[in-house]
C-alpha atoms as a PDB file:
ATOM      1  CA  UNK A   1     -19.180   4.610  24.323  1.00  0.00           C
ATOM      2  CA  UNK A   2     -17.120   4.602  21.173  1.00  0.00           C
ATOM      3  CA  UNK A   3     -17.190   7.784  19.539  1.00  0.00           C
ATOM      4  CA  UNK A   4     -14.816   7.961  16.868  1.00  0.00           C
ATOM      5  CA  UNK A   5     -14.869   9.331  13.432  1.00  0.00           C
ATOM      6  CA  UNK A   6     -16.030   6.481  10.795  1.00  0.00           C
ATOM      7  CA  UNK A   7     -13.236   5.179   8.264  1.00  0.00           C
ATOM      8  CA  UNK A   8     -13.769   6.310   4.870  1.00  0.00           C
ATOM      9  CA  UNK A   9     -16.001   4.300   2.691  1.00  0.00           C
ATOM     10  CA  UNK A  10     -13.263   4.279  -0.038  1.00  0.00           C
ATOM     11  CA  UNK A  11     -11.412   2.537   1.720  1.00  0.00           C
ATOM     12  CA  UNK A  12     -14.024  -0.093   2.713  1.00  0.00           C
ATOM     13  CA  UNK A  13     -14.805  -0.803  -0.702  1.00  0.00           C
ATOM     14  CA  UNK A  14     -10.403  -0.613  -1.778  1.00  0.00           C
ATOM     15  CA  UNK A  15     -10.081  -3.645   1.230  1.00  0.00           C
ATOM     16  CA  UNK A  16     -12.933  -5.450   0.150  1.00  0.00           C
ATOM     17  CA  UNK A  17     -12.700  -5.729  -3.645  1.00  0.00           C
ATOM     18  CA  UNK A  18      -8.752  -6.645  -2.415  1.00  0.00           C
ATOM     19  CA  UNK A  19     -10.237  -9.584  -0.184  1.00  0.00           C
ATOM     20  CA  UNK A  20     -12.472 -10.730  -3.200  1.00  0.00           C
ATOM     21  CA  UNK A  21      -9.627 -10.792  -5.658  1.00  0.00           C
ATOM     22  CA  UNK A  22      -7.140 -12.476  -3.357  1.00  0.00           C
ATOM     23  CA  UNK A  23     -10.051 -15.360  -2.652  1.00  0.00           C
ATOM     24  CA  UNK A  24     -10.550 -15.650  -6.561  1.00  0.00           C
ATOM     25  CA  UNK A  25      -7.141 -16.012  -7.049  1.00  0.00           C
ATOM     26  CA  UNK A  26      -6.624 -18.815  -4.455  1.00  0.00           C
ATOM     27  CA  UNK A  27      -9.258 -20.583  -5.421  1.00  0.00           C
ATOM     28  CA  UNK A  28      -7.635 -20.569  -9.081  1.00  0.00           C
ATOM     29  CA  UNK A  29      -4.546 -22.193  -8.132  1.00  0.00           C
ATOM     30  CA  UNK A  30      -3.960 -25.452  -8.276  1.00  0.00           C
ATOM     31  CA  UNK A  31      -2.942 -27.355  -4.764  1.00  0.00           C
ATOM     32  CA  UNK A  32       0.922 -28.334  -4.364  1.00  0.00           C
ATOM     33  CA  UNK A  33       1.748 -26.251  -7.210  1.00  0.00           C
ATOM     34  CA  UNK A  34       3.555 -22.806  -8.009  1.00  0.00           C
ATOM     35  CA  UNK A  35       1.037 -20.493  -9.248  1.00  0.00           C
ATOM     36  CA  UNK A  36       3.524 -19.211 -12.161  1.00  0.00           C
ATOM     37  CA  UNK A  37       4.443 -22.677 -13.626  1.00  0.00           C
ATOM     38  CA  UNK A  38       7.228 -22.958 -13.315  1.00  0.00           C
ATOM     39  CA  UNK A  39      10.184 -23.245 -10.863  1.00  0.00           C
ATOM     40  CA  UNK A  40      12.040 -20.079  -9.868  1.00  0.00           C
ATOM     41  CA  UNK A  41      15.804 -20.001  -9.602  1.00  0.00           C
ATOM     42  CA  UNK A  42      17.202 -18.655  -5.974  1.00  0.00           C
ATOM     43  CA  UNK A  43      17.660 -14.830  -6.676  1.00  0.00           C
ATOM     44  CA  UNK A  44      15.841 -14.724 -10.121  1.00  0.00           C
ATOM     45  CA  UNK A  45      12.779 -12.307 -10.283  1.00  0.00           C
ATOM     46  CA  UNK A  46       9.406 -14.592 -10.780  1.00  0.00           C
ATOM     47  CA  UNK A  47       7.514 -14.564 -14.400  1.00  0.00           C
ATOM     48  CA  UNK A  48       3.833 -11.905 -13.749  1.00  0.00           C
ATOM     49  CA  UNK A  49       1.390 -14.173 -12.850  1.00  0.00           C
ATOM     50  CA  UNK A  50      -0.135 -15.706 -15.629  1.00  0.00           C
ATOM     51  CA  UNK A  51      -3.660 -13.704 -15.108  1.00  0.00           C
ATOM     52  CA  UNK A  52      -2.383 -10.406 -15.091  1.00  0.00           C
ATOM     53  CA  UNK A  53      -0.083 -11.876 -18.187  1.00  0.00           C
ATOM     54  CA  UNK A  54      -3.170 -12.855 -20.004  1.00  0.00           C
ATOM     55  CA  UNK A  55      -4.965 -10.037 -19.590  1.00  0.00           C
ATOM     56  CA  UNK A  56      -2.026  -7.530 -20.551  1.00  0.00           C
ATOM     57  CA  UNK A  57      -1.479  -9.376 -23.680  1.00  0.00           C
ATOM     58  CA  UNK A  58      -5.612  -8.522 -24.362  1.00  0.00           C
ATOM     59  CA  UNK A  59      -4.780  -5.159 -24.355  1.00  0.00           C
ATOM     60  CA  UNK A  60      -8.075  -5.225 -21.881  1.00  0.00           C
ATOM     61  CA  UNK A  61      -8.930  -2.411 -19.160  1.00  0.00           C
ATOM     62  CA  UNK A  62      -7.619  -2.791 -15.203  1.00  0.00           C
ATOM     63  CA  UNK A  63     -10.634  -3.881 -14.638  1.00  0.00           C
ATOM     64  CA  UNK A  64      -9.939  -6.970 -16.072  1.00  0.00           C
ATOM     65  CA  UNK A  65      -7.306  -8.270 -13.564  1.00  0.00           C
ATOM     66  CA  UNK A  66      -8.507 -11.083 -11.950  1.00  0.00           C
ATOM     67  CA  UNK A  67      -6.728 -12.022  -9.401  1.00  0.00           C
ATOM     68  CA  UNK A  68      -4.005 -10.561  -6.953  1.00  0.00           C
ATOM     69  CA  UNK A  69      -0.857 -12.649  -6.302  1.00  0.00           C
ATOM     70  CA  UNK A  70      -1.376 -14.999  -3.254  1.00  0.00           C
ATOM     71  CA  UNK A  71       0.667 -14.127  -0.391  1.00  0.00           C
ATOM     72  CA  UNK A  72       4.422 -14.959  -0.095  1.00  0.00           C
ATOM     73  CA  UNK A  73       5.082 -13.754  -3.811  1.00  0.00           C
ATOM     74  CA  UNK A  74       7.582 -11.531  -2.991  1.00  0.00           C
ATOM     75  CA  UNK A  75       8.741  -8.624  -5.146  1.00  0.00           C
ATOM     76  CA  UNK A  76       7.220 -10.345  -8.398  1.00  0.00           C
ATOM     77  CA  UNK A  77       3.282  -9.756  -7.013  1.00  0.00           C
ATOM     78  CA  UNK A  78       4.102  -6.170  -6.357  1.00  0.00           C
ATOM     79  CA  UNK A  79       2.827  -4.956  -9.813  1.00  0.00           C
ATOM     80  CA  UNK A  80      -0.150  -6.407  -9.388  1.00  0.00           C
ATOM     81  CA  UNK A  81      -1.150  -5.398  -6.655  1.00  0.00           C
ATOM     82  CA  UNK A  82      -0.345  -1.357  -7.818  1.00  0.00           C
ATOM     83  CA  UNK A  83      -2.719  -2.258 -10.615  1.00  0.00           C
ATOM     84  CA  UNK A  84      -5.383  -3.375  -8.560  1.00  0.00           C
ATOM     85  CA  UNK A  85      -5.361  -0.217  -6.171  1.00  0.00           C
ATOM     86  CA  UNK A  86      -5.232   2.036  -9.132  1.00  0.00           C
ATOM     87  CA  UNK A  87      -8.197   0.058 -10.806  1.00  0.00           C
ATOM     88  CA  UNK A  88     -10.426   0.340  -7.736  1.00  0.00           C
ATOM     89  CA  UNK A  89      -9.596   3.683  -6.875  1.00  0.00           C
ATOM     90  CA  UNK A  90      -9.372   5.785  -9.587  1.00  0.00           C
ATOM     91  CA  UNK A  91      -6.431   9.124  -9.748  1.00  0.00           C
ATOM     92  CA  UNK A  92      -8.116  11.833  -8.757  1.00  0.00           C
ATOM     93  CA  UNK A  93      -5.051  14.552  -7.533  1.00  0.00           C
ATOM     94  CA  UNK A  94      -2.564  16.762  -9.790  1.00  0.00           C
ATOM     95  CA  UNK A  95       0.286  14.342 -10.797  1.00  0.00           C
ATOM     96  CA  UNK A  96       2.638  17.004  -8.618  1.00  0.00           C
ATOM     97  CA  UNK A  97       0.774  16.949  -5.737  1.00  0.00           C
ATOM     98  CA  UNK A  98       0.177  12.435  -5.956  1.00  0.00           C
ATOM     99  CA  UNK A  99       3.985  12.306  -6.103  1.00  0.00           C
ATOM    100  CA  UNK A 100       4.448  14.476  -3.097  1.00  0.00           C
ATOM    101  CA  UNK A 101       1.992  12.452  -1.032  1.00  0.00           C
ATOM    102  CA  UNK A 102       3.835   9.187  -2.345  1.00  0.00           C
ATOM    103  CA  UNK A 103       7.072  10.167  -1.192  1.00  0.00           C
ATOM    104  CA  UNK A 104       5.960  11.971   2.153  1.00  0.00           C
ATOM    105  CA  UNK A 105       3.309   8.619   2.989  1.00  0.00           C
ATOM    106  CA  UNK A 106       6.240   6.175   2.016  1.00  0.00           C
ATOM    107  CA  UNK A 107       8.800   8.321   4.165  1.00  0.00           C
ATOM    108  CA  UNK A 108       6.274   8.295   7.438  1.00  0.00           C
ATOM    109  CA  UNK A 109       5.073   4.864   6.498  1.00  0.00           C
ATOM    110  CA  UNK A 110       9.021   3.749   7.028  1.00  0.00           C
ATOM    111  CA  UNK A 111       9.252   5.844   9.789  1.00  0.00           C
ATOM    112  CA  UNK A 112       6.577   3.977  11.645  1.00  0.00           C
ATOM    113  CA  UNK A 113       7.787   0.410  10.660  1.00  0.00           C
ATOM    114  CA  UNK A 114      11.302   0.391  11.181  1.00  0.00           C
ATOM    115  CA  UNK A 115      11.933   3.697  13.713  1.00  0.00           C
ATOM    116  CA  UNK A 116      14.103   5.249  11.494  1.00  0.00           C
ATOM    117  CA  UNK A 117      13.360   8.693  10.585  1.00  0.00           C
ATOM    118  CA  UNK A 118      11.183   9.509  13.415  1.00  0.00           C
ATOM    119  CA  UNK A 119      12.731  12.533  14.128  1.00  0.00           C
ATOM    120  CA  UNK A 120      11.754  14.164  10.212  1.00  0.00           C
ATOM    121  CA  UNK A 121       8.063  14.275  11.575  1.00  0.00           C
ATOM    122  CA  UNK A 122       7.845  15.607  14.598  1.00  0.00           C
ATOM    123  CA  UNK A 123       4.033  16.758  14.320  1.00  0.00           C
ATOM    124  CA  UNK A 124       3.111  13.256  13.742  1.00  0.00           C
ATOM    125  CA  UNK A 125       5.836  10.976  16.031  1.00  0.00           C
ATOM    126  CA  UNK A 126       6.315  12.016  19.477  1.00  0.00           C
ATOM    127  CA  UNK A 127       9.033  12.076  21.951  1.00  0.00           C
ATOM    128  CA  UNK A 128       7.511   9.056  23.528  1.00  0.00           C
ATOM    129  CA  UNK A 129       7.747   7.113  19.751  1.00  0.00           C
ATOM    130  CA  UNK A 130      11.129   8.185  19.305  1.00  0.00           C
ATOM    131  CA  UNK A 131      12.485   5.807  21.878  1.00  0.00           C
ATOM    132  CA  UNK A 132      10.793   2.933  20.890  1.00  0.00           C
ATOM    133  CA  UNK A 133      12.627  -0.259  19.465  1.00  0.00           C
ATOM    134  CA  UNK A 134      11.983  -0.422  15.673  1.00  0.00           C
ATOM    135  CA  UNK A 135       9.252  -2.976  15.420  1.00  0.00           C
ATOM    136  CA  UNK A 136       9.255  -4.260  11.423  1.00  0.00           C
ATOM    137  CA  UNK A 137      12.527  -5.642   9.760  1.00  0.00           C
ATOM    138  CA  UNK A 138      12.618  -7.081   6.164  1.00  0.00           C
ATOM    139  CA  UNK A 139      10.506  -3.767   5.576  1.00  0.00           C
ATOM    140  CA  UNK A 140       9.463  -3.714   1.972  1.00  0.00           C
ATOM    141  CA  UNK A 141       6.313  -1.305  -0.198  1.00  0.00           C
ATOM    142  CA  UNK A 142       4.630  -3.577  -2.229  1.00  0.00           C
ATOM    143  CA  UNK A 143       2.573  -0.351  -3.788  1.00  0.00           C
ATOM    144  CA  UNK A 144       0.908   2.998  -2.800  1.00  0.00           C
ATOM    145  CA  UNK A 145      -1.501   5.696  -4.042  1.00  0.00           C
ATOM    146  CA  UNK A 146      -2.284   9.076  -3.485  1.00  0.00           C
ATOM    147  CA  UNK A 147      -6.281   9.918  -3.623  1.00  0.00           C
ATOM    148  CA  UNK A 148      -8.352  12.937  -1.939  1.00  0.00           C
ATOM    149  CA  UNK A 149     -10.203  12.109   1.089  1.00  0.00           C
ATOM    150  CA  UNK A 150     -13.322  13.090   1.633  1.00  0.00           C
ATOM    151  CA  UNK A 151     -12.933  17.020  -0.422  1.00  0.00           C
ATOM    152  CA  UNK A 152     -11.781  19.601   1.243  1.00  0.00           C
ATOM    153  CA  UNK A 153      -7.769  20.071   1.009  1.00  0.00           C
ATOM    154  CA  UNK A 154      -7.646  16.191   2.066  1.00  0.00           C
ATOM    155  CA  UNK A 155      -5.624  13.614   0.979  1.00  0.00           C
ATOM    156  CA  UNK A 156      -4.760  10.135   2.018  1.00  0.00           C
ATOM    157  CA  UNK A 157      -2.036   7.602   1.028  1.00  0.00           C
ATOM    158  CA  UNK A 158      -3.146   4.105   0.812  1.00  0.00           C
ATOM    159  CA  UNK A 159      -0.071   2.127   1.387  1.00  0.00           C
ATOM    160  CA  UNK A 160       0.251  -1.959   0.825  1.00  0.00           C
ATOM    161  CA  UNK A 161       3.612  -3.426   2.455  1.00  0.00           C
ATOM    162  CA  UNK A 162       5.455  -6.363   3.846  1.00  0.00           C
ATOM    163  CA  UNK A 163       7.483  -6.781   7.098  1.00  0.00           C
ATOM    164  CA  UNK A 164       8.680  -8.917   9.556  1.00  0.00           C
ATOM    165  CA  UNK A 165       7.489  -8.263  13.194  1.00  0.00           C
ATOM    166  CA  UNK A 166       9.501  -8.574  16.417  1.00  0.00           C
ATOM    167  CA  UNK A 167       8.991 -12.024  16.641  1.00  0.00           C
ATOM    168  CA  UNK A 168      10.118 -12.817  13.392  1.00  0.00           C
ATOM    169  CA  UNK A 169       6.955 -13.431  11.431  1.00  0.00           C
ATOM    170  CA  UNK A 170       6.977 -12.200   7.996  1.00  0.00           C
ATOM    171  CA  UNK A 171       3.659 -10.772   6.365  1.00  0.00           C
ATOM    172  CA  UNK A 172       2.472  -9.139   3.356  1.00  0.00           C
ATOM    173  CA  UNK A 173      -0.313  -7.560   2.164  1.00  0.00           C
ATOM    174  CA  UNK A 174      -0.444  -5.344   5.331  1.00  0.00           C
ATOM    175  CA  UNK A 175      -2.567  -2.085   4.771  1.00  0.00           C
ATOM    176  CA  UNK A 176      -1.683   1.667   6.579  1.00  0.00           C
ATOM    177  CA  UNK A 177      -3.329   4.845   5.668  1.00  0.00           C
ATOM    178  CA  UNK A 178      -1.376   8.157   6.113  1.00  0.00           C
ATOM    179  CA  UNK A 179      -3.595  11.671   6.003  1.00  0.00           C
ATOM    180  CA  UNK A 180      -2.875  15.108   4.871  1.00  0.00           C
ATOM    181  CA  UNK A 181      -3.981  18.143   4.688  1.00  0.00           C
ATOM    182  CA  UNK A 182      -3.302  21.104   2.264  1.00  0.00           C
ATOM    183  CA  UNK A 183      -1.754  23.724   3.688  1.00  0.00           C
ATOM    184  CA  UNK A 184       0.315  27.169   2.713  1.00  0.00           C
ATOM    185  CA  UNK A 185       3.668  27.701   4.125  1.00  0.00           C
ATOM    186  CA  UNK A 186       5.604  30.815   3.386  1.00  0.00           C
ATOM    187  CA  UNK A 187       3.302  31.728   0.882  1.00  0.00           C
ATOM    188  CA  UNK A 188       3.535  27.981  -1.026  1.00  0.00           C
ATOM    189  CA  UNK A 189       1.321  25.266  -1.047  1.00  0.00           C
ATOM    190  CA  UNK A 190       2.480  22.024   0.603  1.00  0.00           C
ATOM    191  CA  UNK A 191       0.860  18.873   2.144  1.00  0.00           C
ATOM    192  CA  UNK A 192       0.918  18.262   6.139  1.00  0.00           C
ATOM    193  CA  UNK A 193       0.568  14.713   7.608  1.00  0.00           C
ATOM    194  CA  UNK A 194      -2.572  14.632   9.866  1.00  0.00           C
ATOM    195  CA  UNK A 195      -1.556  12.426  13.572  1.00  0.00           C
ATOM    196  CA  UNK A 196      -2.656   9.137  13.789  1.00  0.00           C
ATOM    197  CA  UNK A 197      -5.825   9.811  15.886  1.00  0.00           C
END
């Protein structure tokens, strides 16, 4: 019998307003054709899509976005996505304590991916996950927020990446979740990463 602790429903609803958007936005581009319109020079950085273009140029709320960059976009999708995550989930932490939790979920996110840095965490990696082969290259954030979880002196960071697996298999769009918890140390206030349970 399964007994473990059920995922946060904010996260539900962040994954499937994410799937949503990403089926619009397939569905809006044409067959056999770049979605930007035109062709991209090796090494350039790709125009924004043309729907997050179009509704920038509004001046119209996130909510307006309408569609997420298909995958295999590269660096040039990586705004939009950010946007999206901060439209469905709206800030709700001390700008101090969101950049703290960036940097700390991006550090053990890394970490995790590539097996560098394992050795900074030692609460969360253990000896065991030390030794293991690092199992993303090509490792790349595509965007990341900070948001409380569930009250309480909890946070999580919602991170959105890219990578290419052992076998060589590049993917995007990958989702990990990293957990804190407030704590004091020494008398000052500081977030601790929570295991992976």
């Amino acid at each position: 019998m399964n007994t473990s602790t059920p995922r946060s429903p904010r996260i539900l609803v962040i994954a499937t307003v994410l799937l949503a958007v990403c089926g619009l936005g397939l569905l809006a581009v044409p067959h056999g054709r770049e979605p930007s319109g035109s062709p991209k020079a090796p090494g350039s950085s790709a125009p924004v899509p043309r729907s997050l273009a179009a509704s920038t140029a509004k001046g119209s709320a996130a909510n307006d976005v309408s569609a997420l960059p298909p995958h295999g976009e590269g660096v040039a999708g990586d705004r939009a996505i950010q946007e999206a995550l901060e439209a469905a989930w709206p800030a709700d932490l001390p700008p101090g304590d969101a950049r703290q939790l960036l940097a700390m979920g991006r550090s053990l996110l890394r970490a995790d991916a590539t097996g560098a840095g394992h050795g900074r965490w030692p609460t969360v990696f253990t000896a065991e996950g030390r030794a293991l082969a690092p199992a993303f290259a090509r490792f790349r954030i595509q965007a990341a927020i900070a948001r409380r979880d569930n009250g309480g002196g909890r946070a999580v960071v919602h991170l959105v990446w890219a990578g290419a697996d052992r076998g060589g298999t590049y993917t995007d769009g990958r989702i990990t979740d990293w957990r804190f918890t407030h704590t004091t140390r020494k008398g000052s206030p500081t977030w601790t990463p929570l295991p992976r349970t």
